[in-house]
C-alpha atoms as a PDB file:
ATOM      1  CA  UNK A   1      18.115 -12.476 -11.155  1.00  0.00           C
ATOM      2  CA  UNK A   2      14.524 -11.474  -9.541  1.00  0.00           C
ATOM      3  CA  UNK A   3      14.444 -10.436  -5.727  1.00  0.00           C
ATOM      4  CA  UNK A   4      13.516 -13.591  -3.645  1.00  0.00           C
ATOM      5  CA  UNK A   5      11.621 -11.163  -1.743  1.00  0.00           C
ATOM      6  CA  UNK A   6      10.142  -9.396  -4.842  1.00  0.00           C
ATOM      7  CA  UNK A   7       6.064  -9.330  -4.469  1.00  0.00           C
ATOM      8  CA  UNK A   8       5.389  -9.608  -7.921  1.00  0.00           C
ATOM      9  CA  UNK A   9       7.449 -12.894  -8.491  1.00  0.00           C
ATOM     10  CA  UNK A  10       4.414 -14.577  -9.890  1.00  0.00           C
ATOM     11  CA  UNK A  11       3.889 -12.295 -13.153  1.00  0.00           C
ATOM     12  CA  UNK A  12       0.086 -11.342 -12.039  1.00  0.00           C
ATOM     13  CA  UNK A  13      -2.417 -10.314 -14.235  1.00  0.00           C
ATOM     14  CA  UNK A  14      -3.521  -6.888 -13.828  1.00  0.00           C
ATOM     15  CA  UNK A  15      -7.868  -6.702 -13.333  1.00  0.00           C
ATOM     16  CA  UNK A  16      -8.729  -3.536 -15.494  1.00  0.00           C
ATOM     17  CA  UNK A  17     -12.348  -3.304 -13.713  1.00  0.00           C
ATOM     18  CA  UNK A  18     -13.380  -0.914 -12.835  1.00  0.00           C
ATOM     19  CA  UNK A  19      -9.339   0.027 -12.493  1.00  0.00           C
ATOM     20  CA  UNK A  20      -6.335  -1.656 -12.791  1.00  0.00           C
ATOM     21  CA  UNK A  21      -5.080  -3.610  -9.845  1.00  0.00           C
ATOM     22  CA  UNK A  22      -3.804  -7.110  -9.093  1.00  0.00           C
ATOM     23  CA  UNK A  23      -4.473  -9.265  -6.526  1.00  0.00           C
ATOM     24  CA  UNK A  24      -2.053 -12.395  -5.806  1.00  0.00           C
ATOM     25  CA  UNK A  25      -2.263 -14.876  -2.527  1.00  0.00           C
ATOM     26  CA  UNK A  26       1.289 -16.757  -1.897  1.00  0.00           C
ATOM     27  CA  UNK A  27       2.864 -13.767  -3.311  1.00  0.00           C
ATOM     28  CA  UNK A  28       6.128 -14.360  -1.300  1.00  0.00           C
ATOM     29  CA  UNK A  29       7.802 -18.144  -1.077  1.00  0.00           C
ATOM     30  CA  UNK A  30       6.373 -19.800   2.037  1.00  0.00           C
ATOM     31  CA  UNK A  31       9.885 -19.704   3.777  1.00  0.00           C
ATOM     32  CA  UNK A  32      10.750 -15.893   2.996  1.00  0.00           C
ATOM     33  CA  UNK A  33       6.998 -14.716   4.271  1.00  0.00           C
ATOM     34  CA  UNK A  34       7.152 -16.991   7.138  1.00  0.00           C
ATOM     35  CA  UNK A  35      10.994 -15.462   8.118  1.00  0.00           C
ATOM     36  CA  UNK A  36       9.148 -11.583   7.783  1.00  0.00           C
ATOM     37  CA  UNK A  37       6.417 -13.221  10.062  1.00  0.00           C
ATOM     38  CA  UNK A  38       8.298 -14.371  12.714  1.00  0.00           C
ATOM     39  CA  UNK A  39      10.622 -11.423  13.437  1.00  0.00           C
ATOM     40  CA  UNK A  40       7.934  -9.085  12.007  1.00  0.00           C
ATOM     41  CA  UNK A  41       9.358  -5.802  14.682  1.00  0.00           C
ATOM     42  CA  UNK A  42       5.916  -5.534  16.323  1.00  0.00           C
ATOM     43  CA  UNK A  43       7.918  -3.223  19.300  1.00  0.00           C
ATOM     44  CA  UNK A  44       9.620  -0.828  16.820  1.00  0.00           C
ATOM     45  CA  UNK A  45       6.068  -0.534  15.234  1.00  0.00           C
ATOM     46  CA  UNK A  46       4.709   0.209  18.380  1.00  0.00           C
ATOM     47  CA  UNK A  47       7.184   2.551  19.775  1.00  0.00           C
ATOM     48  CA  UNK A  48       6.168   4.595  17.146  1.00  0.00           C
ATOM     49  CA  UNK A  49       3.662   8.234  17.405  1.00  0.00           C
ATOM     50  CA  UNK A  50      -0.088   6.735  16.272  1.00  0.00           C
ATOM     51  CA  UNK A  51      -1.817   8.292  13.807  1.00  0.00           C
ATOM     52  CA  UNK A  52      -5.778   7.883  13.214  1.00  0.00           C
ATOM     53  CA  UNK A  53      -6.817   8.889  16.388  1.00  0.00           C
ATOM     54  CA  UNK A  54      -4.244   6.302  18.660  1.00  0.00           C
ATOM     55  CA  UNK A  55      -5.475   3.338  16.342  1.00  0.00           C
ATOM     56  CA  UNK A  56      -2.927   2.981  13.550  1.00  0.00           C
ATOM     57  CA  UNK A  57       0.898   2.485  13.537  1.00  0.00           C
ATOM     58  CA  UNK A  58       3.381   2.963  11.178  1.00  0.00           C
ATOM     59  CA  UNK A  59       7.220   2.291  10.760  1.00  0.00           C
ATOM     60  CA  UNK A  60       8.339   3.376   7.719  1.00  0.00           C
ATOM     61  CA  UNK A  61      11.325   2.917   5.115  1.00  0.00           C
ATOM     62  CA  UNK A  62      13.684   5.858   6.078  1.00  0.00           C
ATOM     63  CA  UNK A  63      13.438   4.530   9.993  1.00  0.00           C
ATOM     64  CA  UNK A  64      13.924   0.197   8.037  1.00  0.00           C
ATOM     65  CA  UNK A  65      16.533   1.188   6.212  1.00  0.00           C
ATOM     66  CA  UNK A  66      19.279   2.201   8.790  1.00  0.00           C
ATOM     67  CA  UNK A  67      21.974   0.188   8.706  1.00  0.00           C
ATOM     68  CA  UNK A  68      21.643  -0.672  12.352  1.00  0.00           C
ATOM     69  CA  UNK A  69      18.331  -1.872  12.219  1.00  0.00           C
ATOM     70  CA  UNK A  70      17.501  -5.417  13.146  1.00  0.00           C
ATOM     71  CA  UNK A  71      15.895  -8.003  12.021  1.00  0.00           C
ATOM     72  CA  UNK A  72      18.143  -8.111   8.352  1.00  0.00           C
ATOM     73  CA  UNK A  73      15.814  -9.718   6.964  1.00  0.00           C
ATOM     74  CA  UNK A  74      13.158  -6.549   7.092  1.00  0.00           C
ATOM     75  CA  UNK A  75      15.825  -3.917   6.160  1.00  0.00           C
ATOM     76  CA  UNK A  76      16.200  -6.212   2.781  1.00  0.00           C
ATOM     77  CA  UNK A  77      12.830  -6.546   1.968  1.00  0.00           C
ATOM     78  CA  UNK A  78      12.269  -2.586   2.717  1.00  0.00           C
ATOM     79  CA  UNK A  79      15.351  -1.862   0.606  1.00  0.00           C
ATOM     80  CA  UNK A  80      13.932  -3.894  -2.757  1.00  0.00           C
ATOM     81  CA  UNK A  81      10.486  -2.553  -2.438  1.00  0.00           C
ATOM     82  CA  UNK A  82      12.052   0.876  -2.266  1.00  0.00           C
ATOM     83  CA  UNK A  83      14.608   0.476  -5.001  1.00  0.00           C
ATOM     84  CA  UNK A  84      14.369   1.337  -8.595  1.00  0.00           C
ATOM     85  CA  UNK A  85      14.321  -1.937 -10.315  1.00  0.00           C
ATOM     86  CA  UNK A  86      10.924  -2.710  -8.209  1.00  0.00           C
ATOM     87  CA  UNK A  87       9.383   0.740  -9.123  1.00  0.00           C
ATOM     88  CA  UNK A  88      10.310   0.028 -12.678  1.00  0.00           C
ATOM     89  CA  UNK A  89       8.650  -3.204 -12.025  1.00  0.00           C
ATOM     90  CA  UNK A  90       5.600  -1.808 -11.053  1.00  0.00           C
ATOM     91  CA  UNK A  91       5.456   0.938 -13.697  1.00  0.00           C
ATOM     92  CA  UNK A  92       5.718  -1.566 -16.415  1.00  0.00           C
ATOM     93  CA  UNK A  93       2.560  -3.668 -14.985  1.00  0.00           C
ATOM     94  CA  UNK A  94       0.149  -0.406 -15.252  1.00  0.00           C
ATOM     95  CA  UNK A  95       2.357   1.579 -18.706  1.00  0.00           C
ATOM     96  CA  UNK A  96      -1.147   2.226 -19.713  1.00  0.00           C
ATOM     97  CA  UNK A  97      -2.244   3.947 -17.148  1.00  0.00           C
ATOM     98  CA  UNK A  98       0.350   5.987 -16.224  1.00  0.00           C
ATOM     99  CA  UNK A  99       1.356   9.500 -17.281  1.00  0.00           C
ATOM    100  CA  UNK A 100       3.912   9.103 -19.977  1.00  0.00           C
ATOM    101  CA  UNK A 101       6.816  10.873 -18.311  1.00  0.00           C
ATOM    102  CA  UNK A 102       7.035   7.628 -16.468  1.00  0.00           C
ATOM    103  CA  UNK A 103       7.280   5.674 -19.320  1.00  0.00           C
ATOM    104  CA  UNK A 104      10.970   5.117 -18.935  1.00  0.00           C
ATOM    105  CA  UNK A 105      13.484   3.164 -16.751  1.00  0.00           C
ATOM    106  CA  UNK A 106      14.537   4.938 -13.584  1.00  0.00           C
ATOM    107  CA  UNK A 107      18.165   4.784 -11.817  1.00  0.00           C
ATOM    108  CA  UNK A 108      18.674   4.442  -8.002  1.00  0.00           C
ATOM    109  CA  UNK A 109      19.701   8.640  -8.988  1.00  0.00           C
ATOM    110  CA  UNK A 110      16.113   8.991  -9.708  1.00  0.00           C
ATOM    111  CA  UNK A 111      14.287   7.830  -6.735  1.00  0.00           C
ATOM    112  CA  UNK A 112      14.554   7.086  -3.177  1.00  0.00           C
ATOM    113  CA  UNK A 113      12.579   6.312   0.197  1.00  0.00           C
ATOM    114  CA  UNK A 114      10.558   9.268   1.211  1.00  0.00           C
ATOM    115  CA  UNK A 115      12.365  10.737   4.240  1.00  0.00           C
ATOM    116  CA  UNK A 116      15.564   9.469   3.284  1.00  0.00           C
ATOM    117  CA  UNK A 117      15.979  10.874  -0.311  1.00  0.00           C
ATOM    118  CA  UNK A 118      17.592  14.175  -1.198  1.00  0.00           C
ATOM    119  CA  UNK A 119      15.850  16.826  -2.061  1.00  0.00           C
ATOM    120  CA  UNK A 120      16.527  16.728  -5.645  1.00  0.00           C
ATOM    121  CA  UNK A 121      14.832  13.459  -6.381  1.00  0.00           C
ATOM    122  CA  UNK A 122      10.878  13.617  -7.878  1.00  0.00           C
ATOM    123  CA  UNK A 123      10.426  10.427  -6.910  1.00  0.00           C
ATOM    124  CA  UNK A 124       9.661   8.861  -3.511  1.00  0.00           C
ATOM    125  CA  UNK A 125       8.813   5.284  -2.634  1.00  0.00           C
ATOM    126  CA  UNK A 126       8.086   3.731   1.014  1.00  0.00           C
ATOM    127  CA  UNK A 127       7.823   0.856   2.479  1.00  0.00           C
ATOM    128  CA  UNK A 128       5.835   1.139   5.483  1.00  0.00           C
ATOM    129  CA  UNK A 129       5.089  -1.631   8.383  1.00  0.00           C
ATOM    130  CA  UNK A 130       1.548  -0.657   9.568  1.00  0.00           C
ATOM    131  CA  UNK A 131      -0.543  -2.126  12.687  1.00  0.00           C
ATOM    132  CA  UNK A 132      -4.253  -1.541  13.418  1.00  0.00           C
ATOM    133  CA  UNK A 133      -5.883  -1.850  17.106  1.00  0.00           C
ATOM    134  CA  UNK A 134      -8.232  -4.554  17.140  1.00  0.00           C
ATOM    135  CA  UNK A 135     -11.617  -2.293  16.891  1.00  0.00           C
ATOM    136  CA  UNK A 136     -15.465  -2.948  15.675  1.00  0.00           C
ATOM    137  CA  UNK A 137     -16.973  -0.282  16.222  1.00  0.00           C
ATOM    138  CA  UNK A 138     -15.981   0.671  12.605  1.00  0.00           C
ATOM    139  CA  UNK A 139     -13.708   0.484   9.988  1.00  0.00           C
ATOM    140  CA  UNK A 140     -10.367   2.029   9.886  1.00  0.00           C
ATOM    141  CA  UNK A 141     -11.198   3.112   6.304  1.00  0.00           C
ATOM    142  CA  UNK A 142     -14.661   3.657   4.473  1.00  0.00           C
ATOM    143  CA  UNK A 143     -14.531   4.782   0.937  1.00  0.00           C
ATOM    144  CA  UNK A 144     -11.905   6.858  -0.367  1.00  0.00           C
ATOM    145  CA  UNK A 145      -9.133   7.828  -2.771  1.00  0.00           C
ATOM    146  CA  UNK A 146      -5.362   8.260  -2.002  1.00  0.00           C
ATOM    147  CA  UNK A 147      -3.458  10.982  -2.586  1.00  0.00           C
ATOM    148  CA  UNK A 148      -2.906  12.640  -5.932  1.00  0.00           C
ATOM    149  CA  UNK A 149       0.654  12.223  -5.770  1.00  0.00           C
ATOM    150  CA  UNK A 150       0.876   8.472  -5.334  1.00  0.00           C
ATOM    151  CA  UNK A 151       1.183   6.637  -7.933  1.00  0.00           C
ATOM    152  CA  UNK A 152       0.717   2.937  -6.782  1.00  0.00           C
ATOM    153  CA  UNK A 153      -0.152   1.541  -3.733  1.00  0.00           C
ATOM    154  CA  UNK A 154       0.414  -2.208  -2.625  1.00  0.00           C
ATOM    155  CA  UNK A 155      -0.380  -3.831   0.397  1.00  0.00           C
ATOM    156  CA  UNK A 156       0.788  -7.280   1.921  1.00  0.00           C
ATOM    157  CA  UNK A 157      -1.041  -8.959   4.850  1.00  0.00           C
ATOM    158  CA  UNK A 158       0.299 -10.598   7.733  1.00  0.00           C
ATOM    159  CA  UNK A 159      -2.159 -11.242  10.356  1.00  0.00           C
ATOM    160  CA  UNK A 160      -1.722 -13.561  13.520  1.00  0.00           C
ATOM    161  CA  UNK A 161      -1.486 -17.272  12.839  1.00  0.00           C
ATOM    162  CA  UNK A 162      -3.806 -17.599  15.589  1.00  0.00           C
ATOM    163  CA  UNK A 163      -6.221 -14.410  14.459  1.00  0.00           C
ATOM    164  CA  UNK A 164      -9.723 -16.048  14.798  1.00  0.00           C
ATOM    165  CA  UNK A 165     -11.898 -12.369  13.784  1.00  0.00           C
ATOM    166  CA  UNK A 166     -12.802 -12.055  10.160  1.00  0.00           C
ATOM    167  CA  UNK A 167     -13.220  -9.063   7.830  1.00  0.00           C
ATOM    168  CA  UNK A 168     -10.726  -6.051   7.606  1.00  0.00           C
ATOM    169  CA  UNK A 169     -10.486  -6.638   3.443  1.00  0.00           C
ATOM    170  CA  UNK A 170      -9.142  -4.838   1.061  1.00  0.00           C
ATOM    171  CA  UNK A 171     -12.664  -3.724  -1.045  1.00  0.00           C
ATOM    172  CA  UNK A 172     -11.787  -2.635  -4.491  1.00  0.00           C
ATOM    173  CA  UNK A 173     -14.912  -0.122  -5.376  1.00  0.00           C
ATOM    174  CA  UNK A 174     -16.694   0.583  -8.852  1.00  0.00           C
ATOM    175  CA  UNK A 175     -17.091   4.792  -9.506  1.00  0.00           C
ATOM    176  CA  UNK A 176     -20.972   5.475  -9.757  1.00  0.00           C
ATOM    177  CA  UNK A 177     -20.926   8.944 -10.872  1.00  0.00           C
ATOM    178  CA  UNK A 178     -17.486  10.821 -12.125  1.00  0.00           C
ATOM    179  CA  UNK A 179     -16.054  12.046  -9.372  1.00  0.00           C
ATOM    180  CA  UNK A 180     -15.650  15.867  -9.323  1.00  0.00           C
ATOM    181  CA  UNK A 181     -14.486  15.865  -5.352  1.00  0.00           C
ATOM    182  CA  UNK A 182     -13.866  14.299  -2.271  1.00  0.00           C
ATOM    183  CA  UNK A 183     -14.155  15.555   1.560  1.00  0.00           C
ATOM    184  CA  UNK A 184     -10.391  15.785   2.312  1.00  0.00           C
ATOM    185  CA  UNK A 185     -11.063  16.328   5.818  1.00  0.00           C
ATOM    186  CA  UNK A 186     -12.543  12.739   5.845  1.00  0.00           C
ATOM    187  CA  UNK A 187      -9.464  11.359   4.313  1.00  0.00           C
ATOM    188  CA  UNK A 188     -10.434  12.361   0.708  1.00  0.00           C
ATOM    189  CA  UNK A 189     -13.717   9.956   1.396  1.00  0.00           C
ATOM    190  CA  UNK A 190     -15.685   9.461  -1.299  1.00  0.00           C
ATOM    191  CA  UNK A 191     -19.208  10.849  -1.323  1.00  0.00           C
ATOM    192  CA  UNK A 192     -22.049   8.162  -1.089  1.00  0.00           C
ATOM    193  CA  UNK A 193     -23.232   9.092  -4.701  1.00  0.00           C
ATOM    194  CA  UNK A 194     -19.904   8.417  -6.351  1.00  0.00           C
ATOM    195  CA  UNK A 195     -19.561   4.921  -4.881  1.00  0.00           C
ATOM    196  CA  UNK A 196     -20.687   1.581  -6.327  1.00  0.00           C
ATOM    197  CA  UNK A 197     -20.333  -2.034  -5.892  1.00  0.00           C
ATOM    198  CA  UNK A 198     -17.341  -3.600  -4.869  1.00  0.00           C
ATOM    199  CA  UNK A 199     -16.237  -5.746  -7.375  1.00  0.00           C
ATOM    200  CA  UNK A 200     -13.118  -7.044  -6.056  1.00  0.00           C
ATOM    201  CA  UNK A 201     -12.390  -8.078  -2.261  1.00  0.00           C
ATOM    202  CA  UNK A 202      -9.099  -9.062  -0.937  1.00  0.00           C
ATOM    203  CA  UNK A 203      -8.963 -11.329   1.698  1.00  0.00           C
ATOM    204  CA  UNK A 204      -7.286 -10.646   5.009  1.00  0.00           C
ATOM    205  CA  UNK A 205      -5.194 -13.595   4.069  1.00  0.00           C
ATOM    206  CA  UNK A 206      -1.428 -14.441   4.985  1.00  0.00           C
ATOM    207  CA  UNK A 207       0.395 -13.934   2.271  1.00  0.00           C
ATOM    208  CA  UNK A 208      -1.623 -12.087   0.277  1.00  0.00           C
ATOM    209  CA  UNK A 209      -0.817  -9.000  -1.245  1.00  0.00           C
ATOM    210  CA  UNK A 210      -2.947  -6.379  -3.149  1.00  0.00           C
ATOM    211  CA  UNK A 211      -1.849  -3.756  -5.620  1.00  0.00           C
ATOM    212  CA  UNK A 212      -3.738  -0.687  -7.593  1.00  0.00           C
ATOM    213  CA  UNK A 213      -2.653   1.986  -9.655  1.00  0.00           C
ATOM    214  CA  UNK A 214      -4.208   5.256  -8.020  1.00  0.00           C
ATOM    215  CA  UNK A 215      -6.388   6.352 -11.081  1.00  0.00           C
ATOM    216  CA  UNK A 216      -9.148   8.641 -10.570  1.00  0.00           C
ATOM    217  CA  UNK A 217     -11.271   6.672  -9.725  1.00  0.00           C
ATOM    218  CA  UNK A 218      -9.512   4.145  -7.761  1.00  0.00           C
ATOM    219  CA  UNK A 219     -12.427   3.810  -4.508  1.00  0.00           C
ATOM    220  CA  UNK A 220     -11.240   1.193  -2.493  1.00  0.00           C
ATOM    221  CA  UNK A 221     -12.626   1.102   1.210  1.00  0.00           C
ATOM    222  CA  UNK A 222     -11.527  -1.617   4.147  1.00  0.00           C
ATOM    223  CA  UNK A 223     -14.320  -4.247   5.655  1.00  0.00           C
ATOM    224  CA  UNK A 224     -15.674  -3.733   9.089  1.00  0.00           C
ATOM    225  CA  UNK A 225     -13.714  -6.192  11.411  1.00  0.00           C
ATOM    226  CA  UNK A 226     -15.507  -8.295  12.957  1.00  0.00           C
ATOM    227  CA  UNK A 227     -14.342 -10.249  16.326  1.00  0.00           C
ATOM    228  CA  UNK A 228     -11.012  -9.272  16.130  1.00  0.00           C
ATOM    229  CA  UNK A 229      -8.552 -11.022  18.769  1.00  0.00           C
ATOM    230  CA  UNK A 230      -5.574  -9.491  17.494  1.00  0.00           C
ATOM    231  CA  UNK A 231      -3.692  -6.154  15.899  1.00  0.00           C
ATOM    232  CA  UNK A 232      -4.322  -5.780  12.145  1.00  0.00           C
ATOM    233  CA  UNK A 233      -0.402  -6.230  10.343  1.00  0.00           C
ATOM    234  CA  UNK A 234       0.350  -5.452   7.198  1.00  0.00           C
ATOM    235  CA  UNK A 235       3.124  -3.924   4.944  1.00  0.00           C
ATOM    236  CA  UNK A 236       1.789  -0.953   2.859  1.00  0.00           C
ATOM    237  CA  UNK A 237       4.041  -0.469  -0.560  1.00  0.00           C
ATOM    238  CA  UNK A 238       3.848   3.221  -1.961  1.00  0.00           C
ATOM    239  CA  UNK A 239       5.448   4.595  -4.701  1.00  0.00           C
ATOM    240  CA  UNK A 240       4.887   8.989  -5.585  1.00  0.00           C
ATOM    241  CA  UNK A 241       6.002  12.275  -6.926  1.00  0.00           C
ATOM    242  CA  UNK A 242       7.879  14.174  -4.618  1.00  0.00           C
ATOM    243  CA  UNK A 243       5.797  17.236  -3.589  1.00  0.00           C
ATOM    244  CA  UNK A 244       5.952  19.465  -6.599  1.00  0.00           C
ATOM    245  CA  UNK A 245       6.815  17.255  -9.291  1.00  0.00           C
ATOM    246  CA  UNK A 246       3.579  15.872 -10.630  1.00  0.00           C
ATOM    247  CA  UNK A 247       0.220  14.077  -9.593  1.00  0.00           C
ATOM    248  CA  UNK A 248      -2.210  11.464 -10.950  1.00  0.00           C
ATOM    249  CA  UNK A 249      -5.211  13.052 -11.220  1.00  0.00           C
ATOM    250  CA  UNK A 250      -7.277  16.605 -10.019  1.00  0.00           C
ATOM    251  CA  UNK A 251     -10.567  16.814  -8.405  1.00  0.00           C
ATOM    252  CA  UNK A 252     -11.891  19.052  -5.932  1.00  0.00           C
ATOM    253  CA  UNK A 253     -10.770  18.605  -2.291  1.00  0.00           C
ATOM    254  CA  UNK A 254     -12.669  20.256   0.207  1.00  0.00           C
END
């Protein structure tokens, strides 16, 4: 039986240019997304230390998964995008670009939500609910690559109903040049002669959620928001190797 909250309910496609990701809008059923909406816990969020120079917030899976926390609803969605049968969901959408120790089905033994998992497990996954200030002056994120360690990344957006600004995409970037390193200090940005087009753009859409698997060359950059009226929401979907027990890819980080 397949997770009424379960974000890849739709069977996508996975784009393999210039690397794989998939890109769905009404990824949820209208009724489940618009229950996460209403009692999405913009207060816990808040309450929270920012990161990002006092412009981002995060509330992550080890905080949404205590049994006390409130609204249900939230602590079940957390829970299924942390569990095993979703990161064996995800692992069989990118198999082929995946190192081949994950090429097998994982138990609830194996994995767990980062900062909540022993210390025996090698895998982590999260579930994080993130909120961005409402700033132009630039964009949270210019082009960049993820950390070695992660192996996927998914993100679901929920802006305001009433959210009149535009921009703030997701920007899915072609690779230029091979990339031989990236200025950590920067957020592992990507240096200007590495990145190319963007091919892909996902909307800052209700509803719509956007998933890569973090290949070497996985650039992917956020829009400049323009007119914003209201905080930036959205649920960010991770799933790694525990510190020490693998990584995607090597390149230079200085």
């Amino acid at each position: 039986l397949m997770s009424k909250y379960n974000l890849l309910q739709k069977g996508p496609i996975v784009h393999t240019t210039p690397y794989p990701h998939i890109l769905i809008e009404d990824a949820l059923p209208w009724d489940i997304y618009e229950e996460l909406e209403r009692t999405f816990p913009e207060n816990a969020v808040l309450s929270t230390e920012p990161f990002d120079e006092g412009i981002c917030y995060r509330y992550k899976a080890d905080k949404l998964l205590q049994e006390t926390f409130k609204p249900e609803i939230w602590r079940e969605f957390t829970r299924y995008h942390t569990s095993a049968e979703w990161f064996n969901n995800v692992n069989r959408l990118f198999e082929p670009w995946i190192p081949s120790k994950l090429h097998q089905k994982f138990t609830e033994n194996d994995l767990g939500a980062r900062g909540w998992a022993t210390k025996d497990i090698h895998l982590w996954t999260d579930c994080q609910l993130v909120m961005h200030k409402p700033i132009t002056e630039k964009t949270t994120r210019t082009p960049h690559l993820d950390n070695p360690m992660e192996v996927y990344a998914g993100l679901l957006y929920m802006p305001h109903e009433d959210d009149t600004g535009t921009g703030g995409e997701f920007q899915v970037h072609e690779q230029k040049e091979t990339i031989h390193e990236v200025d950590k200090k920067a957020g592992r940005q990507v240096y200007d002669k590495n990145v190319g087009d963007v091919v892909t753009t996902a909307p800052y859409k209700r509803n719509t959620f956007v998933m890569f698997c973090n290949v070497q060359h996985a650039i992917h950059s956020v829009s400049k928001r323009i007119n914003p009226t209201q905080w930036r929401r959205s649920v960010n979907i991770i799933g790694e190797f525990a510190r020490g027990h693998g990584q995607m890819w090597r390149v230079q980080e200085n």
